[in-house]
C-alpha atoms as a PDB file:
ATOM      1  CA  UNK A   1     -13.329  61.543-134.161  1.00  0.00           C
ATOM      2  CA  UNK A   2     -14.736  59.602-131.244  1.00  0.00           C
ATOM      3  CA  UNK A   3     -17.823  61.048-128.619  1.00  0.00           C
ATOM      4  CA  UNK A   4     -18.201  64.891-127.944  1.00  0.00           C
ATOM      5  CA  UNK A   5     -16.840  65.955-124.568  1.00  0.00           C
ATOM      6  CA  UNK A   6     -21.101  66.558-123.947  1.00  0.00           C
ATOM      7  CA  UNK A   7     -22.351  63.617-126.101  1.00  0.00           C
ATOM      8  CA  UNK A   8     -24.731  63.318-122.986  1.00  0.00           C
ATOM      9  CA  UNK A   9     -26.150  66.610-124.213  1.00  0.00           C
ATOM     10  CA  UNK A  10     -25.408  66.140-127.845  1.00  0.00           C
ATOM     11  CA  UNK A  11     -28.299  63.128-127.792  1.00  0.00           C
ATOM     12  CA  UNK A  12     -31.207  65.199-125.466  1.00  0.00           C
ATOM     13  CA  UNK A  13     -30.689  67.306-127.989  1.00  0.00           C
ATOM     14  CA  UNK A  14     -28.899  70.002-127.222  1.00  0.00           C
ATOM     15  CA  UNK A  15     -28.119  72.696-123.958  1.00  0.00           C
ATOM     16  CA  UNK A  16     -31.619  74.453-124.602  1.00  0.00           C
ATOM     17  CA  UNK A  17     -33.768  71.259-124.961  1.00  0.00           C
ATOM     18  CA  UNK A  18     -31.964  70.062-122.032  1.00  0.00           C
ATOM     19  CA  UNK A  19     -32.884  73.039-119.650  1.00  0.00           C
ATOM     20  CA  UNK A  20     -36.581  72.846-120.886  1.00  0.00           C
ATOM     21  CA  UNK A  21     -37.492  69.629-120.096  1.00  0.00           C
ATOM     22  CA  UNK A  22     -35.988  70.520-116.347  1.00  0.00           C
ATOM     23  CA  UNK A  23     -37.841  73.137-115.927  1.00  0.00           C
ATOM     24  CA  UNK A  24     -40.955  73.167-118.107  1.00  0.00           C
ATOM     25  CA  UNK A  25     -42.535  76.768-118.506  1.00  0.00           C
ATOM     26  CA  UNK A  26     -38.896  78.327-117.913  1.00  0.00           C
ATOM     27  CA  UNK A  27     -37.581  81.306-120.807  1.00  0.00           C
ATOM     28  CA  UNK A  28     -34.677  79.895-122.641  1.00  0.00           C
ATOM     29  CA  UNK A  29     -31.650  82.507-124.374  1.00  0.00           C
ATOM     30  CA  UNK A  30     -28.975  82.015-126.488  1.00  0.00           C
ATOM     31  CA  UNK A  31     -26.032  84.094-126.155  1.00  0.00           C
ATOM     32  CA  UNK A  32     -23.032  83.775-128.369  1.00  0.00           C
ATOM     33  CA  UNK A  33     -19.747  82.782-126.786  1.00  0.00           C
ATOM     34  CA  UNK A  34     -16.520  81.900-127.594  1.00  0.00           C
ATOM     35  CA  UNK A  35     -15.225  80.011-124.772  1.00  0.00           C
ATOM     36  CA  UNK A  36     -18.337  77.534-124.827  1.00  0.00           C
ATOM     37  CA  UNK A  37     -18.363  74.280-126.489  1.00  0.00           C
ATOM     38  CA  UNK A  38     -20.745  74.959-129.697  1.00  0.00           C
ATOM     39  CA  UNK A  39     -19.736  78.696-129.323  1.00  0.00           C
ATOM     40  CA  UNK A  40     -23.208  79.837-127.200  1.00  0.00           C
ATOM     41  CA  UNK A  41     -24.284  79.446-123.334  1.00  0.00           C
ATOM     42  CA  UNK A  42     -28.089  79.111-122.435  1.00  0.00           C
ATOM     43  CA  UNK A  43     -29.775  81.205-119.713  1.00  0.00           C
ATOM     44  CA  UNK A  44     -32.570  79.390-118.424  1.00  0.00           C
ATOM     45  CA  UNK A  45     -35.495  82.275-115.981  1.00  0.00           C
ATOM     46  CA  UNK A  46     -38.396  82.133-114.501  1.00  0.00           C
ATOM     47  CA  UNK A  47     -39.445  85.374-112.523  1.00  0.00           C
ATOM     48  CA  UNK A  48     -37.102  87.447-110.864  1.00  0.00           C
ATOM     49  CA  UNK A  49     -34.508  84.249-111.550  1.00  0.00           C
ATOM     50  CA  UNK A  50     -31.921  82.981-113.856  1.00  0.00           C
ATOM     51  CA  UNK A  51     -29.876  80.283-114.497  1.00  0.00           C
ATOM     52  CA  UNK A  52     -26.931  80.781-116.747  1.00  0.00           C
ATOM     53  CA  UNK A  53     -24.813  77.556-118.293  1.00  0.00           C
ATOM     54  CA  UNK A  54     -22.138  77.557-120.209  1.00  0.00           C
ATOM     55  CA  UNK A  55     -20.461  74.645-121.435  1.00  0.00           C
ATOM     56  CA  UNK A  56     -16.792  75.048-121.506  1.00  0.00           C
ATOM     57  CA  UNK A  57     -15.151  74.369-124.179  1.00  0.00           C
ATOM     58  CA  UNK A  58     -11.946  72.022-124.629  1.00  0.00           C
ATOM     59  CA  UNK A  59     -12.920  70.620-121.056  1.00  0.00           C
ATOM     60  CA  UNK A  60     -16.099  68.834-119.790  1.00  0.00           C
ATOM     61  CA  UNK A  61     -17.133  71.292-117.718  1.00  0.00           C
ATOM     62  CA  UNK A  62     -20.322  73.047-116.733  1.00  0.00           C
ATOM     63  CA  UNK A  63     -19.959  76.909-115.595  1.00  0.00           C
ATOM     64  CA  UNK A  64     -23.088  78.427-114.015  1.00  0.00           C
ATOM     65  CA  UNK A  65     -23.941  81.491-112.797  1.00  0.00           C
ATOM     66  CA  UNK A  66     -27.415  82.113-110.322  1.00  0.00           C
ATOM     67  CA  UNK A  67     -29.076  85.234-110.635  1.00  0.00           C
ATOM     68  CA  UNK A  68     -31.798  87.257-108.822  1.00  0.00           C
ATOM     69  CA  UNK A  69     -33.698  90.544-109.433  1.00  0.00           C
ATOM     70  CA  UNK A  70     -30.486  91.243-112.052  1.00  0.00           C
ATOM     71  CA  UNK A  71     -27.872  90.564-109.744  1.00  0.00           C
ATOM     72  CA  UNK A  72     -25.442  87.358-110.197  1.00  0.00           C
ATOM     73  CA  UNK A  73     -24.897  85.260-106.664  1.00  0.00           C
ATOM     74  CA  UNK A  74     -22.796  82.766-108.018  1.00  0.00           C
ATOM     75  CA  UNK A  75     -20.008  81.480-109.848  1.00  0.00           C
ATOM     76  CA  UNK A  76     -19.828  77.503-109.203  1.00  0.00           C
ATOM     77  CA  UNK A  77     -18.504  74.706-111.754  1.00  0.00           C
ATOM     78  CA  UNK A  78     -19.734  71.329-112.359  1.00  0.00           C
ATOM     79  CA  UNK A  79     -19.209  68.164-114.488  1.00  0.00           C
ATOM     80  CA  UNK A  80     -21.952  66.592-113.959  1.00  0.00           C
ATOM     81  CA  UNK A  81     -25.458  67.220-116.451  1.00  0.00           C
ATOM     82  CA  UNK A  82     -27.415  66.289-113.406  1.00  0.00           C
ATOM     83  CA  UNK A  83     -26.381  68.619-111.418  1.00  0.00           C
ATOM     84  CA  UNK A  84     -26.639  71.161-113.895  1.00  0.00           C
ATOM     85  CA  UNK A  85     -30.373  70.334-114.514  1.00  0.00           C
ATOM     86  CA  UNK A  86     -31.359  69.366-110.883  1.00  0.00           C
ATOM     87  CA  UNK A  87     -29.769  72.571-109.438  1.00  0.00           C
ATOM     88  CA  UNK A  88     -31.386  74.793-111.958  1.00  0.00           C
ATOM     89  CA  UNK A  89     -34.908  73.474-111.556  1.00  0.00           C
ATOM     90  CA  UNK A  90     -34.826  73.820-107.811  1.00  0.00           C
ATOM     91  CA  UNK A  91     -33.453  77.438-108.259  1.00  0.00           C
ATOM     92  CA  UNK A  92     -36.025  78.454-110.722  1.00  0.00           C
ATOM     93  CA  UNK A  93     -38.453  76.207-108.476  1.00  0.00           C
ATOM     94  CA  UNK A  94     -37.904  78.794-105.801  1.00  0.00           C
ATOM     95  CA  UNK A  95     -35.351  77.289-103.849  1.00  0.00           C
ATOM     96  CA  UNK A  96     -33.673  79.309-101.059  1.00  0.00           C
ATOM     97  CA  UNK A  97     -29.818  79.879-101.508  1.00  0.00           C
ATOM     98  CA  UNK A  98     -29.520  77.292 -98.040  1.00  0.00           C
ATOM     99  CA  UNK A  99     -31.886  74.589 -99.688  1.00  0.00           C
ATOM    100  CA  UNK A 100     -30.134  74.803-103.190  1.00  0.00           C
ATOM    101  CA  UNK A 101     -26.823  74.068-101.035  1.00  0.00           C
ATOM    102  CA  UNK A 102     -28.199  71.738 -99.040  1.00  0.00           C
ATOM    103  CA  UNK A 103     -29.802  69.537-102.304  1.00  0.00           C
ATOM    104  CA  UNK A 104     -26.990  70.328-104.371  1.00  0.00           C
ATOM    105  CA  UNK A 105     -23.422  71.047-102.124  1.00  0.00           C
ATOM    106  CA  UNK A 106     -21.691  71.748-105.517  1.00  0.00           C
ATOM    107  CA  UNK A 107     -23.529  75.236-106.000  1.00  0.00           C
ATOM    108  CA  UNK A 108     -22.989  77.097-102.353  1.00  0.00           C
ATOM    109  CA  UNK A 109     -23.434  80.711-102.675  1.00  0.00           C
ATOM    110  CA  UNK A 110     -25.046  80.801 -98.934  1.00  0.00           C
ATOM    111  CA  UNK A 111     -22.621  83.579 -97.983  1.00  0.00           C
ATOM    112  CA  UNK A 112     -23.191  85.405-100.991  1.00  0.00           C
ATOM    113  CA  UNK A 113     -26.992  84.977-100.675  1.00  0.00           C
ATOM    114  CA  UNK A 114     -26.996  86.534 -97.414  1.00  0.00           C
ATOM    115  CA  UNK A 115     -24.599  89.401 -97.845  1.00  0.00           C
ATOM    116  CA  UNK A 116     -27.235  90.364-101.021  1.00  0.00           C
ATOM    117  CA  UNK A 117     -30.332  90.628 -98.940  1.00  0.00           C
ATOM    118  CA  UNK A 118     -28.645  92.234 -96.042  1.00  0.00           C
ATOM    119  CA  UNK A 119     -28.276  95.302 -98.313  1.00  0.00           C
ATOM    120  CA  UNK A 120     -24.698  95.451 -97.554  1.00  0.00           C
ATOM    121  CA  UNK A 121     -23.248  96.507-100.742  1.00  0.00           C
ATOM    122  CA  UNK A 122     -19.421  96.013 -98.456  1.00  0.00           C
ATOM    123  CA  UNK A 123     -19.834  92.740 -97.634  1.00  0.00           C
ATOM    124  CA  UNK A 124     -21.602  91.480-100.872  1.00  0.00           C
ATOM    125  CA  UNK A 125     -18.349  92.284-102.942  1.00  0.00           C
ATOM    126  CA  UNK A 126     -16.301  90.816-100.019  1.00  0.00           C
ATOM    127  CA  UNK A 127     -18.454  87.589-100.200  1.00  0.00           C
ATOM    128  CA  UNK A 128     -18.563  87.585-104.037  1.00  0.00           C
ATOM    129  CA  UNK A 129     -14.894  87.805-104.108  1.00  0.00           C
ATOM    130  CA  UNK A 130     -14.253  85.422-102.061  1.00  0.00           C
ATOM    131  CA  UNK A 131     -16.578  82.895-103.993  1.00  0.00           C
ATOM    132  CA  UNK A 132     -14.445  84.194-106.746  1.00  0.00           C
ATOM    133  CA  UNK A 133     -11.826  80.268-107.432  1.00  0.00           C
ATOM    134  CA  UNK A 134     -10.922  81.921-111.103  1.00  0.00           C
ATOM    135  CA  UNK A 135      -8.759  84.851-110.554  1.00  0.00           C
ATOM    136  CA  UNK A 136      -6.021  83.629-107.859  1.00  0.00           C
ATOM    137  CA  UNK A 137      -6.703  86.327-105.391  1.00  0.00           C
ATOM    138  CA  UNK A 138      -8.262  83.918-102.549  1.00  0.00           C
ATOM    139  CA  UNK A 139      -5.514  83.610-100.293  1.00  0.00           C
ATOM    140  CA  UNK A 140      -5.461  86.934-100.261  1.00  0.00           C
ATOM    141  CA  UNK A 141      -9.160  87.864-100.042  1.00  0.00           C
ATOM    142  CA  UNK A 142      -9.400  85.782 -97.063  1.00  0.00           C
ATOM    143  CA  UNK A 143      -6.200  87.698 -95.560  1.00  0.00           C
ATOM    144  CA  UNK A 144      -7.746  90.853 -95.918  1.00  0.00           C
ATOM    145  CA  UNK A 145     -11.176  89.936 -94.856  1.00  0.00           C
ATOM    146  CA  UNK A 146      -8.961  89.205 -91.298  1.00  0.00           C
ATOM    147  CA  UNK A 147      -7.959  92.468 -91.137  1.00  0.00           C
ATOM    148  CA  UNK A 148     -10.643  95.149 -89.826  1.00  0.00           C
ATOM    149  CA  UNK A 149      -9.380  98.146 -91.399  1.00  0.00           C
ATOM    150  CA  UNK A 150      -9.941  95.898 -94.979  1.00  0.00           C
ATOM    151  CA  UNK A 151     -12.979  94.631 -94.378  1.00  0.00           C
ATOM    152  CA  UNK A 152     -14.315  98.383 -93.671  1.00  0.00           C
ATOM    153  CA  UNK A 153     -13.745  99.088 -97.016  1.00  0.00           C
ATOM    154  CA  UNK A 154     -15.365  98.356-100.276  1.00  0.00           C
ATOM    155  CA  UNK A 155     -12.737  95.697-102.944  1.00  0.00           C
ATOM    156  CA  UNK A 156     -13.269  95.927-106.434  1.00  0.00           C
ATOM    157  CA  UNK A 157     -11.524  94.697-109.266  1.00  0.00           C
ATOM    158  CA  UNK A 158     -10.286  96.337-112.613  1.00  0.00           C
ATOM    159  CA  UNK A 159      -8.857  93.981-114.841  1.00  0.00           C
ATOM    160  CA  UNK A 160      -6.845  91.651-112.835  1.00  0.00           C
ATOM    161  CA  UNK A 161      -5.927  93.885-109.897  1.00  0.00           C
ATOM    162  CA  UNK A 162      -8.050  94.448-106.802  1.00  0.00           C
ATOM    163  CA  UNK A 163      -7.998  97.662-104.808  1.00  0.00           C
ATOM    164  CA  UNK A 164     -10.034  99.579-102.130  1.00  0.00           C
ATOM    165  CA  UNK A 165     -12.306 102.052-101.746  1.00  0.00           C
ATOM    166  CA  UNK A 166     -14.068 103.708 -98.264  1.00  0.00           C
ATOM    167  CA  UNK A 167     -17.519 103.210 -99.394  1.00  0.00           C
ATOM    168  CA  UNK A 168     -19.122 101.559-102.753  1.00  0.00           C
ATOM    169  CA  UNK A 169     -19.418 105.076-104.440  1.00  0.00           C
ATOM    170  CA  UNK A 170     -16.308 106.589-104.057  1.00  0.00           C
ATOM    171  CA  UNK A 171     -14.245 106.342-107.245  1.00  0.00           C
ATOM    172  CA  UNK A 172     -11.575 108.356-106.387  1.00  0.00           C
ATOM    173  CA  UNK A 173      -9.087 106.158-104.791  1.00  0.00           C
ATOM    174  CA  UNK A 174      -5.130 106.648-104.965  1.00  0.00           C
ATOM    175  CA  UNK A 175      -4.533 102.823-104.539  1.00  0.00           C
ATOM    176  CA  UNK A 176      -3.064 100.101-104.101  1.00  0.00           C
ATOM    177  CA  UNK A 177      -3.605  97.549-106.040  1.00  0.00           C
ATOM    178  CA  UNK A 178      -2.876  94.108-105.720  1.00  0.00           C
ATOM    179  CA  UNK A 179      -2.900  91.154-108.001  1.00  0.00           C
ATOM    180  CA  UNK A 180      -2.131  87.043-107.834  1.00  0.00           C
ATOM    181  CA  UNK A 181       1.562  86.044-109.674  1.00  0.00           C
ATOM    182  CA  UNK A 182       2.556  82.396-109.550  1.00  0.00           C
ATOM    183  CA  UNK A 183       2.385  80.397-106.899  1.00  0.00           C
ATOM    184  CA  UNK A 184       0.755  82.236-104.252  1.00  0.00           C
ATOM    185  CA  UNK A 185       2.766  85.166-104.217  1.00  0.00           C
ATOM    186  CA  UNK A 186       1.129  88.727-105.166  1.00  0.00           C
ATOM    187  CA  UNK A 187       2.629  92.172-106.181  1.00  0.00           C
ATOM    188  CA  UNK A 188       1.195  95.242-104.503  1.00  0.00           C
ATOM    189  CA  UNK A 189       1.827  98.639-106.837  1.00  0.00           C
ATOM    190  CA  UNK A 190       0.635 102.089-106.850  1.00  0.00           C
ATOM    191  CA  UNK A 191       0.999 102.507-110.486  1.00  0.00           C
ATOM    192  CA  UNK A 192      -0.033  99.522-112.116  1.00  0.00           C
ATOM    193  CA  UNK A 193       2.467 100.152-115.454  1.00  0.00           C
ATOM    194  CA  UNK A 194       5.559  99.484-112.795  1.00  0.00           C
ATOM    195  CA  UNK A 195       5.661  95.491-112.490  1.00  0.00           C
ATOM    196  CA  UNK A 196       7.916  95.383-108.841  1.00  0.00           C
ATOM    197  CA  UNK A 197      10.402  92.598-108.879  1.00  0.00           C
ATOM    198  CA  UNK A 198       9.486  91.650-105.190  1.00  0.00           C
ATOM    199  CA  UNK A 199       6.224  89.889-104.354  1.00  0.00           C
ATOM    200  CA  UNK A 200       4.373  88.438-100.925  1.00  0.00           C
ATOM    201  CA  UNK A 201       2.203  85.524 -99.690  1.00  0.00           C
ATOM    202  CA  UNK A 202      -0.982  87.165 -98.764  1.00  0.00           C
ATOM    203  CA  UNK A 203      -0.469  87.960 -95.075  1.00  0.00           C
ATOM    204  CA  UNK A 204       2.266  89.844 -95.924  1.00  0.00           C
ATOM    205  CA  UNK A 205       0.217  91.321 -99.105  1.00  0.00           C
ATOM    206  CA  UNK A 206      -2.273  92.663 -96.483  1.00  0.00           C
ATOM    207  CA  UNK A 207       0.194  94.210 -94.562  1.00  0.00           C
ATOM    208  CA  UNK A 208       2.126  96.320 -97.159  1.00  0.00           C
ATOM    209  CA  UNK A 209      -1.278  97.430 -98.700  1.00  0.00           C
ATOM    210  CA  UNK A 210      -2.128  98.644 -95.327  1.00  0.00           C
ATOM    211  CA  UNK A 211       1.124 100.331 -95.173  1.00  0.00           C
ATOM    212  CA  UNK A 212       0.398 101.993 -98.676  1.00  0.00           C
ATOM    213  CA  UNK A 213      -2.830 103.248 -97.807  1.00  0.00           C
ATOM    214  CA  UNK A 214      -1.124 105.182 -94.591  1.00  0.00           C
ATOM    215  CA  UNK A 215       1.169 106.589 -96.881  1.00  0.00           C
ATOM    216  CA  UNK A 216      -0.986 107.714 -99.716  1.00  0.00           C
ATOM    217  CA  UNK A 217      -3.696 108.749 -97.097  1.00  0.00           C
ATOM    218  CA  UNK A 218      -6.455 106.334 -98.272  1.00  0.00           C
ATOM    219  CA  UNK A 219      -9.223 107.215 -95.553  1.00  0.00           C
ATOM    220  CA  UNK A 220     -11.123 104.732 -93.671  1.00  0.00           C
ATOM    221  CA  UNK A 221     -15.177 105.040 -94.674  1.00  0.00           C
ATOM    222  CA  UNK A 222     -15.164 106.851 -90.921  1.00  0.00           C
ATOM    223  CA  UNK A 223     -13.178 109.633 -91.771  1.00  0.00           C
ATOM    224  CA  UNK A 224     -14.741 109.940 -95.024  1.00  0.00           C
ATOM    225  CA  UNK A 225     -17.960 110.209 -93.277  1.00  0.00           C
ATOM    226  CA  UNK A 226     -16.641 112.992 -90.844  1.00  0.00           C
ATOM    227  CA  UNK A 227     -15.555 114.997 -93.755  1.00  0.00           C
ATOM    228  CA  UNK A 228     -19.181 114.714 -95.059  1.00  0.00           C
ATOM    229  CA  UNK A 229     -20.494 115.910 -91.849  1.00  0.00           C
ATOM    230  CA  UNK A 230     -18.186 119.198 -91.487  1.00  0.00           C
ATOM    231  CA  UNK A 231     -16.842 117.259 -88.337  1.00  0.00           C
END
């Protein structure tokens, strides 16, 4: 049958043995998953930290995911064990977001770093989002982080489509939604069963979402905020 993808990690014995001889006096988990080579990923803590590493199956290829007081920064890939050891100690070592980059350029979550201790729940789903090399919205996301009226708002994500909302907590938003199609094109609907026939590169996204939320009378977190206020 020839060497395991991870024969490197096959012979120290394994994702878990691996992680605790980086970083002795770390918590190791399991966690059963299907799209991992040997069906689990490990989450290595220490503190108000984690380290989560999944090795993808059918592909060498490390996934790992930085976390802090329950919140996930990052999203960043990797072939190489060393990095995925190295990066991980200096995380649960204490390492600031800018030092982990600067050490190790694969896992750069700076952006997303700052955006979490600012508070700003806005720009931390902007930043994660834009972190975000999985889902084939970037071209967009940077688009609409461009435009001011955007960037104002909150983007989330259901599924596969991204939409907007005036601030973090309100839910009740009338669209639209956008999501990636081939190529670099994207399809902007109000009602998400209707697949349109015509799609956009993401300037042009940007700009018929903007036109949508005119006409369905999306309001901007300011005028949400003068409703609030009696104004």
């Amino acid at each position: 049958m020839g060497e395991s993808l991870y024969q490197d990690v096959v012979d120290a014995g394994g994702l878990t043995a691996v992680l605790q001889a980086a970083c002795p006096g770390c918590a190791i988990d399991l966690h059963d998953s299907q799209g991992a080579f040997g069906g689990f990923v490990v989450t290595a803590s220490r503190g108000d930290r984690a380290v989560r590493v999944t090795p993808v199956a059918g592909e060498r290829l490390f996934d790992l995911r930085h976390k802090v007081r329950e919140t996930h920064l990052s999203r960043v890939t990797t072939t190489e064990l060393a990095e995925v050891t190295g990066s991980a100690a200096a995380w649960l070592g204490g390492a600031t977001a800018r030092e982990l980059a600067a050490a190790w350029p694969f896992a750069d979550f700076v952006d997303v770093a700052d955006a979490y201790e600012s508070g700003d729940r806005i720009e931390l789903s902007w930043q994660r989002y834009r972190a975000n090399k999985t889902d084939g919205l970037g071209a967009f996301v940077e688009a609409a982080m461009r435009e001011p009226r955007l960037r104002r708002m909150y983007p989330f994500k259901s599924m596969w489509w991204m939409s907007f909302r005036p601030t973090a907590d309100e839910y009740r938003v009338p669209g639209p939604w956008v999501r990636s199609v081939a190529g670099g094109r994207f399809t902007v609907v109000v009602d998400r069963q209707v697949e349109p026939g015509i799609t956009y590169d993401a300037a042009e996204a940007v700009r018929v979402c903007l036109a949508e939320m005119t006409r369905l009378g999306v309001p901007s977190p300011e005028e949400l905020r003068s409703r609030g206020s009696g104004c």
